[in-house]
PDB file of N, CA and C in Angstrom:
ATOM      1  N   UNK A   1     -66.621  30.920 -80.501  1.00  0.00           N
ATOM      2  CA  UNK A   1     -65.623  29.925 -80.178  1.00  0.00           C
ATOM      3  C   UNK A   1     -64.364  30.636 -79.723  1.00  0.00           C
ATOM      4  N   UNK A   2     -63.738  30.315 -78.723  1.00  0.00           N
ATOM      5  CA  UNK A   2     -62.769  30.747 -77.857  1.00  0.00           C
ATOM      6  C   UNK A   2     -61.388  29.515 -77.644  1.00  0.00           C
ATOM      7  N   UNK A   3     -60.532  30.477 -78.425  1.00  0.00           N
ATOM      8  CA  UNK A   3     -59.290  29.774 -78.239  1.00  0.00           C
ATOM      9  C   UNK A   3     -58.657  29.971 -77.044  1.00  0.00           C
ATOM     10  N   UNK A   4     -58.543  28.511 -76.246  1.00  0.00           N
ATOM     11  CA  UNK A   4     -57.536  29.002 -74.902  1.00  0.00           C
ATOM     12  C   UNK A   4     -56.312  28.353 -74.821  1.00  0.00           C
ATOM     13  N   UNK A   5     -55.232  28.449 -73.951  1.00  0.00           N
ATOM     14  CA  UNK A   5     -54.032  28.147 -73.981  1.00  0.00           C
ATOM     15  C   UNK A   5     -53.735  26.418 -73.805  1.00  0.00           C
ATOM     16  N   UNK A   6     -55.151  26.117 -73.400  1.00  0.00           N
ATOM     17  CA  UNK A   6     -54.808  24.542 -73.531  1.00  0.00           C
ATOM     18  C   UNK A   6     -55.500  23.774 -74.948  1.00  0.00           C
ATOM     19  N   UNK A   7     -56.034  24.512 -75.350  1.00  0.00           N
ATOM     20  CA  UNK A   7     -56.171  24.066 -76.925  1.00  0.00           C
ATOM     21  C   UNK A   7     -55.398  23.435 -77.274  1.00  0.00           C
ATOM     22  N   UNK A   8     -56.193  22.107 -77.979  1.00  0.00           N
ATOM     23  CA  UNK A   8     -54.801  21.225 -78.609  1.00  0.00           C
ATOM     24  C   UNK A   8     -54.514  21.704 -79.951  1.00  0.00           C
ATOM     25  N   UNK A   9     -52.978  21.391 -80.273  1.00  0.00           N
ATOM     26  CA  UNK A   9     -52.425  22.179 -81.411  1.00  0.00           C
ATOM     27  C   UNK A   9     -51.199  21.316 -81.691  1.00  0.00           C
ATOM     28  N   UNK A  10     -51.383  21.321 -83.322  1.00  0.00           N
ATOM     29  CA  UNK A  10     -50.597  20.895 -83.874  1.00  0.00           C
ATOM     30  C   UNK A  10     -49.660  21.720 -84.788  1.00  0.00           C
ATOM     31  N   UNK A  11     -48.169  21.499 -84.350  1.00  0.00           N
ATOM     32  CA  UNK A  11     -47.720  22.639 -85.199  1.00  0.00           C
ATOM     33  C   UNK A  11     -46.827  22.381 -86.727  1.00  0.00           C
ATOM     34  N   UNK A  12     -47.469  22.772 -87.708  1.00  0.00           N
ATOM     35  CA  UNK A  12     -46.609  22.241 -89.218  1.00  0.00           C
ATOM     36  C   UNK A  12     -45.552  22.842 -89.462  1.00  0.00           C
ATOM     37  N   UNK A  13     -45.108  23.520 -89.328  1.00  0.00           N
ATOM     38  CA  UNK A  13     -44.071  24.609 -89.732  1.00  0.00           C
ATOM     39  C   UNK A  13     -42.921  23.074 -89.925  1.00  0.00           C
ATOM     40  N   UNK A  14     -42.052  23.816 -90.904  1.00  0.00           N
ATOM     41  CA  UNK A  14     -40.934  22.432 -90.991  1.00  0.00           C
ATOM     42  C   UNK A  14     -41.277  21.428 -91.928  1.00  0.00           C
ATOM     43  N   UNK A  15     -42.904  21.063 -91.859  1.00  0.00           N
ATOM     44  CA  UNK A  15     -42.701  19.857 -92.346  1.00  0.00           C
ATOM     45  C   UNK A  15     -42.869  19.586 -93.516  1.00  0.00           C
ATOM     46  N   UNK A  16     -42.781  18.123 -94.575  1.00  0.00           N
ATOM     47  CA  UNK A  16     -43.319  18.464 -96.126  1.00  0.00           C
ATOM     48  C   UNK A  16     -44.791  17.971 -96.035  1.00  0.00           C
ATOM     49  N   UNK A  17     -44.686  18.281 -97.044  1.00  0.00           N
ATOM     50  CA  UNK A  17     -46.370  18.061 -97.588  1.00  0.00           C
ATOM     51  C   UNK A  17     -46.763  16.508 -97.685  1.00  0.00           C
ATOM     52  N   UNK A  18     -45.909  16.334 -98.158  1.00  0.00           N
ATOM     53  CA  UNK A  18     -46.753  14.624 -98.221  1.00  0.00           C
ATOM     54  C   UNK A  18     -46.690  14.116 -96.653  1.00  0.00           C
ATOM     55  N   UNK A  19     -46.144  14.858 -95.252  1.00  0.00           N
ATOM     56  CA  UNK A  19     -46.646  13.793 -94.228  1.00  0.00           C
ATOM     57  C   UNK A  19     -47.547  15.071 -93.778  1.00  0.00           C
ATOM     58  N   UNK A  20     -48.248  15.741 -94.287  1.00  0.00           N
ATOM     59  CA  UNK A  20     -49.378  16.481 -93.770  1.00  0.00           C
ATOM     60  C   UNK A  20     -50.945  15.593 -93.367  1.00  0.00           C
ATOM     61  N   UNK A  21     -51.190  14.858 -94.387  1.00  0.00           N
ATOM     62  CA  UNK A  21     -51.909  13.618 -94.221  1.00  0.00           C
ATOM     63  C   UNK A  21     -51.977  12.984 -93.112  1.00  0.00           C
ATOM     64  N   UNK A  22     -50.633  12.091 -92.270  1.00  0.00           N
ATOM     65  CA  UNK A  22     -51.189  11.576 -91.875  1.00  0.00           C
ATOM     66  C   UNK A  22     -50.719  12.126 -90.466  1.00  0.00           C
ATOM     67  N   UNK A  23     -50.028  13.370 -90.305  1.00  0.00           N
ATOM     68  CA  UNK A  23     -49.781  13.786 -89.217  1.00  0.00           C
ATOM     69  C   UNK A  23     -51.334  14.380 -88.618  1.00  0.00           C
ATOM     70  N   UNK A  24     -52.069  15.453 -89.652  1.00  0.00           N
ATOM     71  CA  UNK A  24     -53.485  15.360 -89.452  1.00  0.00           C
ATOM     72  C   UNK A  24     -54.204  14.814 -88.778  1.00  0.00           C
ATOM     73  N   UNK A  25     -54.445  13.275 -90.012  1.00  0.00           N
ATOM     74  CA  UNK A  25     -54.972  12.474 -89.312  1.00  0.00           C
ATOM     75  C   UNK A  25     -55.304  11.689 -87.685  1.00  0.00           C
ATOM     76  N   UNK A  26     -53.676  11.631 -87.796  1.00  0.00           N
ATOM     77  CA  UNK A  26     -53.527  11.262 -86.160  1.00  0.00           C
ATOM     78  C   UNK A  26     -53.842  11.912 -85.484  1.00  0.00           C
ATOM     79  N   UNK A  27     -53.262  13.776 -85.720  1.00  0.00           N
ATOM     80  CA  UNK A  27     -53.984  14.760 -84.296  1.00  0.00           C
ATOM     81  C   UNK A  27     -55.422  14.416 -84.416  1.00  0.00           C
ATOM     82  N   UNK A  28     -56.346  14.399 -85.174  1.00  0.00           N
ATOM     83  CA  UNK A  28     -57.551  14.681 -85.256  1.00  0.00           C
ATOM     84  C   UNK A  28     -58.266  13.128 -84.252  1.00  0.00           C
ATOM     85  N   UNK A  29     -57.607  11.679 -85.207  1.00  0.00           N
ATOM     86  CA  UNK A  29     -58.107  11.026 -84.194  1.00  0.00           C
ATOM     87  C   UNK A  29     -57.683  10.543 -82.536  1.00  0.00           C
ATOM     88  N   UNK A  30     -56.216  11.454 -82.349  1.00  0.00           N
ATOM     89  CA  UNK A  30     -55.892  11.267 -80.854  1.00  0.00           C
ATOM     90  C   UNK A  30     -57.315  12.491 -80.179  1.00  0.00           C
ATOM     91  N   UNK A  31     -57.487  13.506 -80.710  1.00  0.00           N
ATOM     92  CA  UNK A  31     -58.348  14.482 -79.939  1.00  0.00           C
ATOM     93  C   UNK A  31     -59.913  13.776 -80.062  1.00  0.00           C
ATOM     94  N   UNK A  32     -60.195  12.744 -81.159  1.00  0.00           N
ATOM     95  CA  UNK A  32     -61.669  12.592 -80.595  1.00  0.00           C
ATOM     96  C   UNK A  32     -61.703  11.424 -79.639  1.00  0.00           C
ATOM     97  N   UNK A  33     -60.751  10.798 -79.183  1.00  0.00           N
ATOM     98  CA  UNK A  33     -60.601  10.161 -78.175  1.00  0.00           C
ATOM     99  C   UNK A  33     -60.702  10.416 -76.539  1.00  0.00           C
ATOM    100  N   UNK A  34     -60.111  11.792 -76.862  1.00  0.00           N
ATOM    101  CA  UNK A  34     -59.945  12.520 -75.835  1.00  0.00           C
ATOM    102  C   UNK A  34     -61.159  13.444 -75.215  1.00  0.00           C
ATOM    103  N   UNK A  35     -62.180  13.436 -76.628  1.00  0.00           N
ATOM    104  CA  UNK A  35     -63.398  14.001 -76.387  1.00  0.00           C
ATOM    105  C   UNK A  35     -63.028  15.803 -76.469  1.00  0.00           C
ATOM    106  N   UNK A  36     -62.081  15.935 -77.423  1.00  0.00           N
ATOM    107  CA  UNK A  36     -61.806  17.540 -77.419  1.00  0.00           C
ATOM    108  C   UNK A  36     -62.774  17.801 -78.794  1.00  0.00           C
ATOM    109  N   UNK A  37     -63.439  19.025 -78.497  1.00  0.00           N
ATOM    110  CA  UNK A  37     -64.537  19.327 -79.461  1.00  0.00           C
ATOM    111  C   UNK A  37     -64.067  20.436 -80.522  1.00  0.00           C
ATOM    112  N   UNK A  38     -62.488  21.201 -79.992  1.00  0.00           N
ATOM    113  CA  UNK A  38     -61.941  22.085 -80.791  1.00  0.00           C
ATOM    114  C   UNK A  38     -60.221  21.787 -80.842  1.00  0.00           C
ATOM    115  N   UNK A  39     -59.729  22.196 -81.820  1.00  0.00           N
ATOM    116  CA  UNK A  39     -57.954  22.218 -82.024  1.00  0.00           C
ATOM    117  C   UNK A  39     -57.602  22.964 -83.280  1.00  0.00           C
ATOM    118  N   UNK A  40     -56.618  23.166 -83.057  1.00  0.00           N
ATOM    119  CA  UNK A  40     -55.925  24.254 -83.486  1.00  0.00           C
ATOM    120  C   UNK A  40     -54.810  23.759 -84.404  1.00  0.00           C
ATOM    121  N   UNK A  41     -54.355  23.983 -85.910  1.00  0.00           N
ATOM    122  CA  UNK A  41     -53.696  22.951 -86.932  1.00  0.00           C
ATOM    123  C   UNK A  41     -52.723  24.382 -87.597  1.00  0.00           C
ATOM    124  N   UNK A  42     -51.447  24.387 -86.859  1.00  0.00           N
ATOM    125  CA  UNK A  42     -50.789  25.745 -86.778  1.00  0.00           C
ATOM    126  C   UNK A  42     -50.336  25.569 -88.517  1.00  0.00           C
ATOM    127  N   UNK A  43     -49.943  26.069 -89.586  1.00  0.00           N
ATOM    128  CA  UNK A  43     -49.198  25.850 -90.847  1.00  0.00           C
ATOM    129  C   UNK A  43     -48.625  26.955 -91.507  1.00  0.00           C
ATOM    130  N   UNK A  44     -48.709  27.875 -90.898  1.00  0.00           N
ATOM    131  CA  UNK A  44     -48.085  29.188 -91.167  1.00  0.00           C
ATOM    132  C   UNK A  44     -48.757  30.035 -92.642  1.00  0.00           C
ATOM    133  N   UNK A  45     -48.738  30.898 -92.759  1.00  0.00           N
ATOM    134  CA  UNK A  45     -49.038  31.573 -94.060  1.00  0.00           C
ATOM    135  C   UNK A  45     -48.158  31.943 -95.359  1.00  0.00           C
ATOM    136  N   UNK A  46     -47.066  31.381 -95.590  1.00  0.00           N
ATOM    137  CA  UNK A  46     -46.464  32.331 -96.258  1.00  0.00           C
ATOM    138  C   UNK A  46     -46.728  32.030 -98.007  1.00  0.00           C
ATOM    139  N   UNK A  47     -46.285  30.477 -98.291  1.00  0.00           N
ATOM    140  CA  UNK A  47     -46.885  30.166 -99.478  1.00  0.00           C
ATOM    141  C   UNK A  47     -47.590  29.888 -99.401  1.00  0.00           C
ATOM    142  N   UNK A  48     -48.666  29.233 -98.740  1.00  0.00           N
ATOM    143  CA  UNK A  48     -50.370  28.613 -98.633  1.00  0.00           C
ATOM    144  C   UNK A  48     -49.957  27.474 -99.362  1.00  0.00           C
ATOM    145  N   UNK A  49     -48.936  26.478 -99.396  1.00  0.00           N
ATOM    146  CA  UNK A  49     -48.875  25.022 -99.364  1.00  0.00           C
ATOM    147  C   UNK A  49     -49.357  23.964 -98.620  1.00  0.00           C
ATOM    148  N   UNK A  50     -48.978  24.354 -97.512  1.00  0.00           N
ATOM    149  CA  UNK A  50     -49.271  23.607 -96.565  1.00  0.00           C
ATOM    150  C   UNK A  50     -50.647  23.704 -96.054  1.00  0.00           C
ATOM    151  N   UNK A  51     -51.061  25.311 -96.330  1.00  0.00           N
ATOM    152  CA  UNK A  51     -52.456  25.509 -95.667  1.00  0.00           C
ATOM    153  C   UNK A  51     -53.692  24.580 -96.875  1.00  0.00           C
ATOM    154  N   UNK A  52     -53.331  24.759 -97.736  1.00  0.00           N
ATOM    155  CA  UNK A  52     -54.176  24.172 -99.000  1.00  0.00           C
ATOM    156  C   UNK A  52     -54.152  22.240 -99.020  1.00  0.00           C
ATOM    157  N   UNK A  53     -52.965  21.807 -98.566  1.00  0.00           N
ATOM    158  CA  UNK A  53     -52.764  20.192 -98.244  1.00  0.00           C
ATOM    159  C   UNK A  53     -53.729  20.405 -96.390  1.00  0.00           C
ATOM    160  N   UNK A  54     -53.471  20.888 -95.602  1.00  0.00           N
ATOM    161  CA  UNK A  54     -53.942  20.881 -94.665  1.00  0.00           C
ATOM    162  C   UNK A  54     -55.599  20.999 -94.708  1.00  0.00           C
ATOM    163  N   UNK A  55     -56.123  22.013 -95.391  1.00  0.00           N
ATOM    164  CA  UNK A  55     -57.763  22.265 -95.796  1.00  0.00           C
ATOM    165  C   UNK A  55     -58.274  20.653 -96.635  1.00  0.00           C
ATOM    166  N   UNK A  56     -57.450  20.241 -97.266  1.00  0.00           N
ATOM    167  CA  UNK A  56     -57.885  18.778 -98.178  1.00  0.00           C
ATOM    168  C   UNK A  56     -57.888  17.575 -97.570  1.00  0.00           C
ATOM    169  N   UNK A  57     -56.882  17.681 -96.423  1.00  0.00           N
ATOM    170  CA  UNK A  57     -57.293  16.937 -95.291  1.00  0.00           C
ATOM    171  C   UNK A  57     -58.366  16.075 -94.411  1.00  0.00           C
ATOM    172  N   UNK A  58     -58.683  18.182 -94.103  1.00  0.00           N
ATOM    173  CA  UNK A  58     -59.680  18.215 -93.416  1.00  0.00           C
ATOM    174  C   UNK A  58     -60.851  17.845 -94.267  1.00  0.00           C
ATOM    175  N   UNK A  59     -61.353  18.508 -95.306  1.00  0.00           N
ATOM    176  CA  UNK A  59     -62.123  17.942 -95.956  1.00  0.00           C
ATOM    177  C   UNK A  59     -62.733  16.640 -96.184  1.00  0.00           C
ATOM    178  N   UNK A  60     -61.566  15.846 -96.478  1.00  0.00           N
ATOM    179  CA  UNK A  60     -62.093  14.712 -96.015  1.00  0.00           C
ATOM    180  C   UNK A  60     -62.328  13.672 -95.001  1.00  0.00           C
ATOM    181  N   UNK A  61     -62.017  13.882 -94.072  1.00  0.00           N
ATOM    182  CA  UNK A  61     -61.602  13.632 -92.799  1.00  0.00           C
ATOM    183  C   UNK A  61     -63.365  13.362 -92.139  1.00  0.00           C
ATOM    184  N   UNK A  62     -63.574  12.143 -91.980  1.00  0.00           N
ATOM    185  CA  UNK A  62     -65.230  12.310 -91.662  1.00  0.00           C
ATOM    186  C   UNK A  62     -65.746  12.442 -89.967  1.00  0.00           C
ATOM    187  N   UNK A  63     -64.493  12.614 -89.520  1.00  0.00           N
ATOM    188  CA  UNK A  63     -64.609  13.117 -87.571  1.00  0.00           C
ATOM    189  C   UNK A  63     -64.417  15.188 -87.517  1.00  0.00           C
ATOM    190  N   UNK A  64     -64.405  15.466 -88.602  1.00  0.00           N
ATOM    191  CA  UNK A  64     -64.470  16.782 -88.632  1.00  0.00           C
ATOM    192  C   UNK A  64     -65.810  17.867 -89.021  1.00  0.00           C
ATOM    193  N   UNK A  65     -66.062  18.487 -87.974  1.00  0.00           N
ATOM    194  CA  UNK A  65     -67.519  18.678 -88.495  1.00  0.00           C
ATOM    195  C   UNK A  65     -67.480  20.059 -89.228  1.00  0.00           C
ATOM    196  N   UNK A  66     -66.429  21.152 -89.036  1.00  0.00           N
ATOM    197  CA  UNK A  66     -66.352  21.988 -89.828  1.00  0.00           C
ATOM    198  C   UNK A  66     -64.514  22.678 -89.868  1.00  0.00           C
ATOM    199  N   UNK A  67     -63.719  23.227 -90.351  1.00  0.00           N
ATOM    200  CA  UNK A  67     -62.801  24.210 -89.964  1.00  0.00           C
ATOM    201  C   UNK A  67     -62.689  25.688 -90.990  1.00  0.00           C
ATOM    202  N   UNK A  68     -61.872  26.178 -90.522  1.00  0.00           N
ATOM    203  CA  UNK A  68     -61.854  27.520 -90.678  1.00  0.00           C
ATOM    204  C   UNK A  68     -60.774  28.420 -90.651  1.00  0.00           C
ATOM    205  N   UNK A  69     -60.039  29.251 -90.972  1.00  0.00           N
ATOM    206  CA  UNK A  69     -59.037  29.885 -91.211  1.00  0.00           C
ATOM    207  C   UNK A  69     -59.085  30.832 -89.810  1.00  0.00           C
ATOM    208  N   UNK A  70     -58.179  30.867 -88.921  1.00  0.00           N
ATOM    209  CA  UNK A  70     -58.664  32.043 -87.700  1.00  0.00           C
ATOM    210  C   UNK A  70     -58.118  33.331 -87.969  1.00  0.00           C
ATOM    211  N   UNK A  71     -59.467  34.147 -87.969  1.00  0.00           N
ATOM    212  CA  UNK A  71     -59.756  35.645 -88.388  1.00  0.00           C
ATOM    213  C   UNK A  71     -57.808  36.641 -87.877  1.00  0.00           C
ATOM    214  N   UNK A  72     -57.564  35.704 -86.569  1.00  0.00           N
ATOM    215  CA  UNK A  72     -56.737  36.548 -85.484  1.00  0.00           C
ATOM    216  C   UNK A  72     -55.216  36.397 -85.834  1.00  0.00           C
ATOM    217  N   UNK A  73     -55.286  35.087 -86.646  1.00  0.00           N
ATOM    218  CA  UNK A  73     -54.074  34.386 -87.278  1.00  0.00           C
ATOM    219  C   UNK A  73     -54.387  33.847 -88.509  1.00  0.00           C
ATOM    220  N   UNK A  74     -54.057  34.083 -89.729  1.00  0.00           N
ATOM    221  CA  UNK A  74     -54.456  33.419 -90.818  1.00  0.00           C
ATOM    222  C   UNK A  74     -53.164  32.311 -91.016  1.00  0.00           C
ATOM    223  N   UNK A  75     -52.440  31.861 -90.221  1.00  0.00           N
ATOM    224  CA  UNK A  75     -51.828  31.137 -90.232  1.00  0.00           C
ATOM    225  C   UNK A  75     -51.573  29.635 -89.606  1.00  0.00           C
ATOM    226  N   UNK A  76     -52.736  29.661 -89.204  1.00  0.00           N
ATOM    227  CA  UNK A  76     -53.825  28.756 -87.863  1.00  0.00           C
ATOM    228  C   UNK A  76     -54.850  28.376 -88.829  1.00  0.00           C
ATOM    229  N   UNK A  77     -55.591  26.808 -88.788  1.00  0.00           N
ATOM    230  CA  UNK A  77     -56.793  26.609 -88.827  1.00  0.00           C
ATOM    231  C   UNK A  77     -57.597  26.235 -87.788  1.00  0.00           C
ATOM    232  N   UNK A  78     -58.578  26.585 -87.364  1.00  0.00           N
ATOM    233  CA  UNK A  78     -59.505  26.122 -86.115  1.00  0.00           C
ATOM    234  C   UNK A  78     -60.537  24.826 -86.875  1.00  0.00           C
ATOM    235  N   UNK A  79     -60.613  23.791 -85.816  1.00  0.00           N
ATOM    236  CA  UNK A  79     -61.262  22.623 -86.388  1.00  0.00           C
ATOM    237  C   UNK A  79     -62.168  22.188 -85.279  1.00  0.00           C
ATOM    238  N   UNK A  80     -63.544  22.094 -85.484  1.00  0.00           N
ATOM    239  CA  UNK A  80     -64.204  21.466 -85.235  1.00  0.00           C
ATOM    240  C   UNK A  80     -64.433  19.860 -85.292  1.00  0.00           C
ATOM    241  N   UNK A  81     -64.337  19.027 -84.334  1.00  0.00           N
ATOM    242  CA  UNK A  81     -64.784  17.605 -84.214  1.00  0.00           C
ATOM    243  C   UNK A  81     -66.078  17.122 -83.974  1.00  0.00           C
ATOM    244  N   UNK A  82     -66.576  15.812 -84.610  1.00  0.00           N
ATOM    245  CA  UNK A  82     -67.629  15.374 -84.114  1.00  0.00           C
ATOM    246  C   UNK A  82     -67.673  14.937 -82.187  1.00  0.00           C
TER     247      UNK A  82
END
């Protein structure tokens, strides 16, 4: 899987935790609309707050078919859509 510059991406930095939910949400269901099969859910690394509300998300999120921490940025999650 190959990240390119038009990858859609959402970026958290800034924000709190409780609108991680439904900011999520929305990227995830504006991109399966769009028929995008990959995106990019930026949250930075430093305390792993946001990355840990962001992973619980996804988890439950039933248009997501897998995500993943990117090897290149651990401050990035890569997400797979149905």
């Amino acid at each position: 899987m190959f990240i390119y510059n038009n990858t859609p991406k959402l970026d958290l930095h800034g924000e709190i935790v409780s609108m991680v939910e439904v900011l999520v949400n929305d990227f995830i269901e504006e991109n399966i609309l769009l028929e995008n099969k990959y995106v990019l859910i930026i949250h930075g690394k430093s305390t792993n707050i946001l990355t840990k509300e962001v992973h619980r998300v996804l988890k439950n999120n039933k248009s997501v078919i897998d995500f993943y921490l990117d090897n290149w940025n651990l401050g990035q999650t890569i997400v797979e859509l149905k």
